[in-house]
Protein backbone atom coordinates (compact mmCIF):
# COMPACT_ATOMS: atom_id res chain seq x y z
CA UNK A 1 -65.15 129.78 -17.02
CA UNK A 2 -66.87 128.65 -20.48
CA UNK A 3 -67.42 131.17 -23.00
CA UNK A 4 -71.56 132.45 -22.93
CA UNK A 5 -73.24 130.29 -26.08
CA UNK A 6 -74.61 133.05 -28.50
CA UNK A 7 -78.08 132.82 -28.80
CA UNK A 8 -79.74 132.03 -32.26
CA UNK A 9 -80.39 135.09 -34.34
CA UNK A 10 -83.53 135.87 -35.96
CA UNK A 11 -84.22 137.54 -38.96
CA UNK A 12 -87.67 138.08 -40.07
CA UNK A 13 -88.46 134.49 -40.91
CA UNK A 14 -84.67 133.13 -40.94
CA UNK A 15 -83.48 131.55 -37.66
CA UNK A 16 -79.00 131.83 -37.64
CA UNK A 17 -78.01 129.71 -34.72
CA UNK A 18 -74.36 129.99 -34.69
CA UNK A 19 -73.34 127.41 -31.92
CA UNK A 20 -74.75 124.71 -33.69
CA UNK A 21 -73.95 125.79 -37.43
CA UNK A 22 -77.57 125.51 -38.51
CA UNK A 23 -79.72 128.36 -40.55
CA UNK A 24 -83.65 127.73 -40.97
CA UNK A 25 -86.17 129.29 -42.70
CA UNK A 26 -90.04 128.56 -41.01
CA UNK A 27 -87.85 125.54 -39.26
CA UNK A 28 -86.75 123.98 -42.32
CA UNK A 29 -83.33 123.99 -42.27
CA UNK A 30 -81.23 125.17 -45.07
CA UNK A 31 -78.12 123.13 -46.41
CA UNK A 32 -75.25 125.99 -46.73
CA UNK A 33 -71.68 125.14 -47.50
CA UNK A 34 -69.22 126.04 -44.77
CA UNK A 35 -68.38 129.38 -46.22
CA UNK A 36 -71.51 130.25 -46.85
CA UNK A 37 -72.91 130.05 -43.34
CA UNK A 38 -69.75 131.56 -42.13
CA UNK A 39 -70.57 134.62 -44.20
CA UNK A 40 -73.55 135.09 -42.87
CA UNK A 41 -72.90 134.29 -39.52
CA UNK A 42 -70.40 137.04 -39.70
CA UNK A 43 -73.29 139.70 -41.43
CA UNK A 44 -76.42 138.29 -38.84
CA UNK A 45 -73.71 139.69 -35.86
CA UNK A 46 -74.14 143.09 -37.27
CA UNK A 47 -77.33 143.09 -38.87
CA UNK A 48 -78.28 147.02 -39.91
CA UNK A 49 -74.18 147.56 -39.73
CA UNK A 50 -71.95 147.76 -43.15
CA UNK A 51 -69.47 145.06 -42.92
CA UNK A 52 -66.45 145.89 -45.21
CA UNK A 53 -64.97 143.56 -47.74
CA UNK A 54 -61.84 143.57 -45.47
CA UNK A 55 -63.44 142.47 -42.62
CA UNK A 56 -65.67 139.74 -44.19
CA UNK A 57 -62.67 138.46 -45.89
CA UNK A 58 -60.34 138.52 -42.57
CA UNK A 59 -63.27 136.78 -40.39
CA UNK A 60 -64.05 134.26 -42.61
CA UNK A 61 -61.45 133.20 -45.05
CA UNK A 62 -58.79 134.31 -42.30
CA UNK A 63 -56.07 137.61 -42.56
CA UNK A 64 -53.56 135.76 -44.33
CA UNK A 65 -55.95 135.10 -47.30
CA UNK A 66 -53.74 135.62 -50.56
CA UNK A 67 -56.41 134.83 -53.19
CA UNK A 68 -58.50 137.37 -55.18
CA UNK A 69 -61.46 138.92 -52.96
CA UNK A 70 -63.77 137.41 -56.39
CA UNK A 71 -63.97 134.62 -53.43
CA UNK A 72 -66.19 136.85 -51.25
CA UNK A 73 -68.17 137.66 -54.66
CA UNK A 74 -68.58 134.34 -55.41
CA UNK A 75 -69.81 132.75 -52.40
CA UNK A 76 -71.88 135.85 -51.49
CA UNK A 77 -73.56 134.80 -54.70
CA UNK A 78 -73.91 131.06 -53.61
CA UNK A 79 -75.51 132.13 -50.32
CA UNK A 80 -78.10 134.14 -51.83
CA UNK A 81 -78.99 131.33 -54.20
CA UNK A 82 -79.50 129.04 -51.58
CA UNK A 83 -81.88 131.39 -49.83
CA UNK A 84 -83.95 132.21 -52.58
CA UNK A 85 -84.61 128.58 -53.45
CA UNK A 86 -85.08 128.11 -49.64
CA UNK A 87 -88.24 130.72 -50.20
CA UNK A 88 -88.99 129.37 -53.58
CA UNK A 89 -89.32 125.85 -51.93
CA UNK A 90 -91.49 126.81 -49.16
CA UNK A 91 -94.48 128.17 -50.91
CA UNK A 92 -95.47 130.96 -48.51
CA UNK A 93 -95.21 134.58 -47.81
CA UNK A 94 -91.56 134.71 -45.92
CA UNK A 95 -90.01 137.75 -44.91
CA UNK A 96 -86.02 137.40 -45.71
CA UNK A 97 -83.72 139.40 -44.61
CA UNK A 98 -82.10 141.25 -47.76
CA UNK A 99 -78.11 141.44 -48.23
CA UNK A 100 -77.32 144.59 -49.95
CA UNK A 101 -74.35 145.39 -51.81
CA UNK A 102 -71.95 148.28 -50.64
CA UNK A 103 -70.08 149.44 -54.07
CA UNK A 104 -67.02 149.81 -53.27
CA UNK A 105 -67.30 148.48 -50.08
CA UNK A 106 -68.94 145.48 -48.69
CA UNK A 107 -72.25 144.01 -48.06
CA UNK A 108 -74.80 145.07 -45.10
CA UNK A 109 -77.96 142.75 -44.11
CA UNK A 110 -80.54 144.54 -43.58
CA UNK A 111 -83.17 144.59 -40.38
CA UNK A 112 -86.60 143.52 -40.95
CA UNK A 113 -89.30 145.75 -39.93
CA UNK A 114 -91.60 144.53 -36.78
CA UNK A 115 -94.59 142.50 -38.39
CA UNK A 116 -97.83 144.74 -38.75
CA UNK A 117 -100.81 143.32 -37.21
């Protein structure tokens, strides 16, 4: 029996469809290196939950990672580049999901509130 296909999550504006590796913003996809969407593949699973440095490292680098952790710092960085310039390029009001830094330890993505009518 196949494994159930996770269904695409959606954050605010931002769609994360996991299955097929893809992360879109109003439909327009955005172009994220492998780590990148890995990392926040990892982060859209638990949206509202802290994920630990640890954990982000052991999902998506892999538990036998013997570099410095300055890799999670760095392509945390990258990611949230490439999302701001996503919302920079598109001109409108977007709501974003924001990824908030844990000092000490790790990064949570936060929920966004219901839309008000």
């Amino acid at each position: 029996m196949a494994a159930p296909v996770p269904k695409p999550v959606r954050l605010g504006d931002l769609v994360v469809d996991v299955s097929a590796r893809r992360c879109a913003l109003h439909g327009v996809e955005i172009p994220l290196r492998a780590k990148e969407f890995d990392l926040l593949a990892v982060l859209a699973e638990r949206v509202g939950k802290a994920v630990s440095r640890e954990t982000l490292m052991a999902e998506v680098w892999d538990e036998n990672w013997f570099g410095p952790t300055k890799t999670l710092d760095v392509t945390m960085a990258g990611l949230r580049r490439r999302l701001t310039e996503a919302v920079q390029a598109g001109g409108g009001p977007v709501r974003l999901p924001e990824i908030t830094t844990l000092r000490g330890h790790g990064y949570r993505l936060e929920r966004q509130p219901d839309p008000v009518d």
